[in-house]
N, C-alpha and C. Protein backbone atom coordinates (compact mmCIF):
# COMPACT_ATOMS: atom_id res chain seq x y z
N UNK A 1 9.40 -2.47 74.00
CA UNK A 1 8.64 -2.84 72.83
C UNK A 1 9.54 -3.06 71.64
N UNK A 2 9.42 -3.86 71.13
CA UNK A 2 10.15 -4.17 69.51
C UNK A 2 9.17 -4.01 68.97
N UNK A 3 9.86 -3.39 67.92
CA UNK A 3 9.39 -2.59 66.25
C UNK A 3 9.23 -4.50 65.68
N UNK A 4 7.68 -4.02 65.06
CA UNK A 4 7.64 -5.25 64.16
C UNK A 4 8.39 -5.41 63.05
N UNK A 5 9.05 -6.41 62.51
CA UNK A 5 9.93 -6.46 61.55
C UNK A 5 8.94 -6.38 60.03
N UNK A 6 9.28 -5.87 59.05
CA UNK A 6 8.82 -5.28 57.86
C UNK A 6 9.81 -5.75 57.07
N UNK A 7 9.95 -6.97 56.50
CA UNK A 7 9.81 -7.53 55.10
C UNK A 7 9.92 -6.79 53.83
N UNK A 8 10.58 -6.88 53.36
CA UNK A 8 10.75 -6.17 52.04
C UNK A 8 10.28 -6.77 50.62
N UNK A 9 9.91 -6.35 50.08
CA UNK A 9 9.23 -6.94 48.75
C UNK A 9 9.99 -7.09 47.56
N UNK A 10 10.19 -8.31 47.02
CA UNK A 10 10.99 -8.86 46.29
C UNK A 10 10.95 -8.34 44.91
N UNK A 11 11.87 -7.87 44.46
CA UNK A 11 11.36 -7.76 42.34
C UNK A 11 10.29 -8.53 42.21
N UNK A 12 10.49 -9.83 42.26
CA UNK A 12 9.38 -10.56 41.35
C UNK A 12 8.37 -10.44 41.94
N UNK A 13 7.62 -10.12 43.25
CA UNK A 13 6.46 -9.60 43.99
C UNK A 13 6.42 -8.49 42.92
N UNK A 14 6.85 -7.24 42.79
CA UNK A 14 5.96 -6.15 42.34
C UNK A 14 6.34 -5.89 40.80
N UNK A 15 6.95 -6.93 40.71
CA UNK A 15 6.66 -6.98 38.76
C UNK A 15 5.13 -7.74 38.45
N UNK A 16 4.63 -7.29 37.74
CA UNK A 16 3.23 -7.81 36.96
C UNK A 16 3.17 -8.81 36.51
N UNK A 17 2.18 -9.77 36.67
CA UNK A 17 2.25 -10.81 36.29
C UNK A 17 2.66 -11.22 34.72
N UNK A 18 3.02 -12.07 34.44
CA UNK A 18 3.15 -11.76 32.64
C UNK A 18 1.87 -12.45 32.16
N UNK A 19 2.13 -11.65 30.85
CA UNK A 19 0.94 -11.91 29.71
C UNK A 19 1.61 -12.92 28.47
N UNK A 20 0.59 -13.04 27.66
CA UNK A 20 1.02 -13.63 26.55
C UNK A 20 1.61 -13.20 25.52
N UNK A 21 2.42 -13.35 25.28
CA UNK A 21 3.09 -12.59 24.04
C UNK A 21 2.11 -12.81 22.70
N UNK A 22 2.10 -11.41 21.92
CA UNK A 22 0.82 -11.95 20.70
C UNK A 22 2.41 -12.16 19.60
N UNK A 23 1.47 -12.81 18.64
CA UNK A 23 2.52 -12.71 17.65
C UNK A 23 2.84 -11.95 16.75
N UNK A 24 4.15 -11.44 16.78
CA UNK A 24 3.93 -10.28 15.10
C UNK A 24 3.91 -10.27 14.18
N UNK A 25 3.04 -9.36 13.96
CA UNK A 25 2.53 -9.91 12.08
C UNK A 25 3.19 -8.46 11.70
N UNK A 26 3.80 -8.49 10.23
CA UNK A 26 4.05 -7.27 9.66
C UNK A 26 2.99 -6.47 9.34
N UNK A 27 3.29 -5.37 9.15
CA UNK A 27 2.36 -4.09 8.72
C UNK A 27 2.52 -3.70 7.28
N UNK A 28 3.19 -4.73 6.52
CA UNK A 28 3.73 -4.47 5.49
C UNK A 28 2.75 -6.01 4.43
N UNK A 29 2.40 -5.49 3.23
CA UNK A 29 2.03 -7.01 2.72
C UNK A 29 3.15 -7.87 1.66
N UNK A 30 2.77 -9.15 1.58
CA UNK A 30 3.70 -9.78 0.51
C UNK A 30 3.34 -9.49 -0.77
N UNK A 31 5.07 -9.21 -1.34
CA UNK A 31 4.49 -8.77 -3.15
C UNK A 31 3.79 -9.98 -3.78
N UNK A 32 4.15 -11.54 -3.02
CA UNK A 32 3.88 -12.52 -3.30
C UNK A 32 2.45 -12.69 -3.85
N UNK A 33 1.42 -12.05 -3.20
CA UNK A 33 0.18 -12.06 -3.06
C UNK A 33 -0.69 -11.09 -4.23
N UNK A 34 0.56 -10.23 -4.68
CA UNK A 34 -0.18 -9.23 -5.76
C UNK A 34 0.75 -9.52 -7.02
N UNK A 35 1.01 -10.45 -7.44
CA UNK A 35 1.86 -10.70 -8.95
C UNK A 35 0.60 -10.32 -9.79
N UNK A 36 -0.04 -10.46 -9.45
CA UNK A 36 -1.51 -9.87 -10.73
C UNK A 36 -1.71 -8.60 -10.82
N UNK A 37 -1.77 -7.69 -9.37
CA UNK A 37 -1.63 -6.55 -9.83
C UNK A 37 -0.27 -5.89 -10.29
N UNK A 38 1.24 -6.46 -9.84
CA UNK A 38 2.33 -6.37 -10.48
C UNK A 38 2.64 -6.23 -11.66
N UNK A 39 1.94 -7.01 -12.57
CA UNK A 39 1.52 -7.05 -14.07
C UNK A 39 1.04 -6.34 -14.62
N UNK A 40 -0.64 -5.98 -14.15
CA UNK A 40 -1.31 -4.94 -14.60
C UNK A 40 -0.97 -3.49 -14.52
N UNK A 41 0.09 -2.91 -13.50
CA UNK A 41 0.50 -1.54 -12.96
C UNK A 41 1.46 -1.19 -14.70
N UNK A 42 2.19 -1.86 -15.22
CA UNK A 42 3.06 -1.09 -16.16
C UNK A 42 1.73 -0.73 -17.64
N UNK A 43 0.70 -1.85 -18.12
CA UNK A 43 -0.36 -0.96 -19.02
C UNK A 43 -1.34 -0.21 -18.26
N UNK A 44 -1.13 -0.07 -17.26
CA UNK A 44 -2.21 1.09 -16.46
C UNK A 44 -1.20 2.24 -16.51
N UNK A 45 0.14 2.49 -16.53
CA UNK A 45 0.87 3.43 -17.06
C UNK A 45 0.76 3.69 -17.98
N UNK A 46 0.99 2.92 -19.05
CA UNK A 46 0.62 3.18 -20.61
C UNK A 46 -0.49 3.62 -21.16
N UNK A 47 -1.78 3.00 -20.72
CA UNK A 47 -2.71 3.83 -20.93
C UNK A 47 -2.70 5.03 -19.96
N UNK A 48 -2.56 5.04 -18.65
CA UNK A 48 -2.58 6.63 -18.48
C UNK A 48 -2.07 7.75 -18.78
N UNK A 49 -0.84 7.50 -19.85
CA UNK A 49 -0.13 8.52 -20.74
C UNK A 49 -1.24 8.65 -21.97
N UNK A 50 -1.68 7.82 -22.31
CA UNK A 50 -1.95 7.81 -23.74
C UNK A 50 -3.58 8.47 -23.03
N UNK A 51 -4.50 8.07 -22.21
CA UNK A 51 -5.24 8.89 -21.63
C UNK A 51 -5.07 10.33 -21.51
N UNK A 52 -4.23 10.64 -21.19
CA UNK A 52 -3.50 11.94 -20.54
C UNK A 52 -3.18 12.75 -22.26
N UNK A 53 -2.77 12.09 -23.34
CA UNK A 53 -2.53 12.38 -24.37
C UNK A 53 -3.62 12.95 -25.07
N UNK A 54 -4.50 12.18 -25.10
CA UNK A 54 -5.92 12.30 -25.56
C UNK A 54 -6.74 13.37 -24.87
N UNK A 55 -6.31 13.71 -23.82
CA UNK A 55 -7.24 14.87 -23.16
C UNK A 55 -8.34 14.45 -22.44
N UNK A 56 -7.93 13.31 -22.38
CA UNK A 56 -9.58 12.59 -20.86
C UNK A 56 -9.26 12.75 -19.36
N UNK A 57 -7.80 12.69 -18.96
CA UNK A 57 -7.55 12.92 -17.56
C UNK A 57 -6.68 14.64 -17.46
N UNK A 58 -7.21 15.25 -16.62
CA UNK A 58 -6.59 16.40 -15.90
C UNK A 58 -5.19 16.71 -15.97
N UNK A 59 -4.72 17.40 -16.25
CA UNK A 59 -2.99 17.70 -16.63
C UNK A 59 -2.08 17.46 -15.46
N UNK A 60 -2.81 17.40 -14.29
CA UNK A 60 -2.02 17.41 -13.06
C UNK A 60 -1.66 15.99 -12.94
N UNK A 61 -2.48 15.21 -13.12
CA UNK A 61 -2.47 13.44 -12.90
C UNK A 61 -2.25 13.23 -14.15
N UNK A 62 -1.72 13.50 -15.37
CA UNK A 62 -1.10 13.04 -16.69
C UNK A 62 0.23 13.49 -16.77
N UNK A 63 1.01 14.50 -16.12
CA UNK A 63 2.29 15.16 -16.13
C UNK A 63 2.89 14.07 -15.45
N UNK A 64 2.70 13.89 -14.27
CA UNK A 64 3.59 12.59 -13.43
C UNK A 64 3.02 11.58 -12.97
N UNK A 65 2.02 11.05 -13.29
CA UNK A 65 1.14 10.30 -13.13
C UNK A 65 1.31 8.62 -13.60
N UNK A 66 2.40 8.46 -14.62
CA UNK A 66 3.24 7.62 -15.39
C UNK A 66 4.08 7.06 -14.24
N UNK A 67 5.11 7.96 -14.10
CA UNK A 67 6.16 8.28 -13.42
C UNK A 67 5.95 7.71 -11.62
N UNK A 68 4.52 8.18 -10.99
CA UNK A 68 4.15 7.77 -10.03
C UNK A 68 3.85 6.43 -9.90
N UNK A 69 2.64 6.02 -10.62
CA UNK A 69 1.98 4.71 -10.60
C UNK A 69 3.78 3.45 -10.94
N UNK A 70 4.05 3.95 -11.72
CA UNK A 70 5.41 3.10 -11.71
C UNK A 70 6.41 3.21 -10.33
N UNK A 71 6.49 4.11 -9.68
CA UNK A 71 7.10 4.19 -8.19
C UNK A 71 6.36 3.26 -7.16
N UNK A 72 5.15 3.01 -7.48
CA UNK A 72 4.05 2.59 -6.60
C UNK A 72 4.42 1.08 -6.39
N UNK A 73 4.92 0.43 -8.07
CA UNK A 73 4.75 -0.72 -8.53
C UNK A 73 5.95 -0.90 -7.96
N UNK A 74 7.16 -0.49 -7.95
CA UNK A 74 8.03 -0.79 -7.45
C UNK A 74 8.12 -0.69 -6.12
N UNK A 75 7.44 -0.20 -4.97
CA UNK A 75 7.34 -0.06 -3.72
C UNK A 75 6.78 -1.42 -3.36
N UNK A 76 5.55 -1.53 -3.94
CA UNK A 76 4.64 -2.97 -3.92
C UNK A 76 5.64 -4.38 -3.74
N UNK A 77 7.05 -4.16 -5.40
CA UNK A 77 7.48 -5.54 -5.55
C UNK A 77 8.55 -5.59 -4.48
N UNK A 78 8.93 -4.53 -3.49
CA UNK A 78 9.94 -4.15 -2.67
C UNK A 78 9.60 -4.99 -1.10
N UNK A 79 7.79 -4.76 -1.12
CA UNK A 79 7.21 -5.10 -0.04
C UNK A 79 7.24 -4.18 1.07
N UNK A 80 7.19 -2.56 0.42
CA UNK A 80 7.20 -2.12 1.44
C UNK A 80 5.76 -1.24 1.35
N UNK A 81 4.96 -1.86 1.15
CA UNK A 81 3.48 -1.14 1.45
C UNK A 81 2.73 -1.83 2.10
N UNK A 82 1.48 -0.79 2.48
CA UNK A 82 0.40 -1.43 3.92
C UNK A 82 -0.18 -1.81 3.19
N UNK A 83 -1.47 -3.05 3.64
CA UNK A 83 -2.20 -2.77 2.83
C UNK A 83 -3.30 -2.19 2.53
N UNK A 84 -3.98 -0.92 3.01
CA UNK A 84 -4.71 0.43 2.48
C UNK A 84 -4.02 0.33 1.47
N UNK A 85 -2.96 1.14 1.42
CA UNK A 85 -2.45 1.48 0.23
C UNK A 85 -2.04 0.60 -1.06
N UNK A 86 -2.23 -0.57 -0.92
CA UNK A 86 -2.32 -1.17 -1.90
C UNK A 86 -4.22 -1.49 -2.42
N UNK A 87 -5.08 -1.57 -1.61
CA UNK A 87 -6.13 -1.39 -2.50
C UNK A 87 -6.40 0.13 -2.69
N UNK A 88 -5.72 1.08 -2.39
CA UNK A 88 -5.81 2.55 -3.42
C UNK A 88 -4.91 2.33 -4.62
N UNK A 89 -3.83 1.62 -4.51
CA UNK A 89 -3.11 1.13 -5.95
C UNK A 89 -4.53 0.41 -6.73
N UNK A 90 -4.98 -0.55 -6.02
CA UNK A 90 -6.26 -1.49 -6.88
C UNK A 90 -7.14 -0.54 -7.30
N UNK A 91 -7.22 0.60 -6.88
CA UNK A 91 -9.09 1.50 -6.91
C UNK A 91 -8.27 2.66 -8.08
N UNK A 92 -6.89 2.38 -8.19
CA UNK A 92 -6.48 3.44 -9.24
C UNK A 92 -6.16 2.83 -10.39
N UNK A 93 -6.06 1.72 -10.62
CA UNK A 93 -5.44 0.70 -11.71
C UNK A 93 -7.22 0.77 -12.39
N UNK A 94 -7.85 0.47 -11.63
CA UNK A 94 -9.37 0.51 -12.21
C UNK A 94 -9.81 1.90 -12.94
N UNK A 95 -9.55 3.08 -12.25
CA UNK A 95 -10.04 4.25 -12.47
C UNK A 95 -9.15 4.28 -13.78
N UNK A 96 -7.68 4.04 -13.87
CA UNK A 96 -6.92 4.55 -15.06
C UNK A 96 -7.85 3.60 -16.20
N UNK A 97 -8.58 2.15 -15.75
CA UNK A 97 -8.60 1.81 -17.22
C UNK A 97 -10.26 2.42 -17.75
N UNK A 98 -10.46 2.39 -16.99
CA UNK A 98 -11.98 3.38 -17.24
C UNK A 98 -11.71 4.73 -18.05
N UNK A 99 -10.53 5.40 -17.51
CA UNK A 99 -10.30 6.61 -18.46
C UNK A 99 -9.82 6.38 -19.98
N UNK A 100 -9.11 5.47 -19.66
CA UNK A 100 -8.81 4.94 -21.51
C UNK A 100 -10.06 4.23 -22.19
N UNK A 101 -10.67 3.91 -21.04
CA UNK A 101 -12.01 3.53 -22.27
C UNK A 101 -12.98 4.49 -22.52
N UNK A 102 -12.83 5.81 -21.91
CA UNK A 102 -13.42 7.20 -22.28
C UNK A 102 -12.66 7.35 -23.48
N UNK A 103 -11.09 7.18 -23.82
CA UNK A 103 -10.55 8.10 -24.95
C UNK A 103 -11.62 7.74 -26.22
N UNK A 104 -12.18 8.59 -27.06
CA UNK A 104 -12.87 8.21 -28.42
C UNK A 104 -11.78 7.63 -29.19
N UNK A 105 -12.80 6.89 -29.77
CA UNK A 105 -11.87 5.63 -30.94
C UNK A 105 -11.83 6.60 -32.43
N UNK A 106 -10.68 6.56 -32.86
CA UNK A 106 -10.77 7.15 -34.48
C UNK A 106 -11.38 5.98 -35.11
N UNK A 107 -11.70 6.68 -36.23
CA UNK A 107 -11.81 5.48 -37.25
C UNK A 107 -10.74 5.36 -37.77
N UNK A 108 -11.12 4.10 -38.27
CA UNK A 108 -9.79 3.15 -38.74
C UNK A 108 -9.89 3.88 -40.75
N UNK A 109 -9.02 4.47 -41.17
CA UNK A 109 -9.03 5.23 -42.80
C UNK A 109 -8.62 3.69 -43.61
């Protein structure tokens, strides 16, 4: 009796068929796309000191709160943020100007 002969299976037999390659998109957005909020981030600093001055925002978010939102702005023009985190930059640029329009107005002497 002879042993039936057994064939061996080639790489390309038990590699998987291929797929489509998707394309990659970054996880990162273009600063290109936010020059408007780029702009608005340095008087949303300014008023949030002068907020913070006045006694309308919490001491914790007026101590470095300047200091942050300006780190933010520069991360943004760097291109290295997702974008979540750039509409929490958008939902905080809003909140800061809402607090300066809490500060009471003096009168003008």
């Amino acid at each position: 009796m002879e042993a039936p002969s057994v064939a061996k299976a080639t790489k390309t037999e038990l590699s998987p068929p291929p797929t489509r390659k998707r394309k990659l998109r970054s996880r990162y957005v273009s600063p290109e796309k936010y020059v408007d909020l780029l702009g608005k981030i340095p008087v949303a600093a300014d008023r949030l000191h002068a907020a913070w001055e006045a006694g309308v925002v919490p001491d914790f978010v007026g101590r470095r709160g300047r200091e942050n939102i300006l780190r933010h702005r520069d991360a943004l023009a760097r291109g290295v943020m997702k974008k979540d985190e750039v509409a929490r930059l958008e939902e905080w640029v809003v909140a800061i100007d809402n607090a300066y329009a809490r500060i009471p107005k003096q009168p003008s002497s």
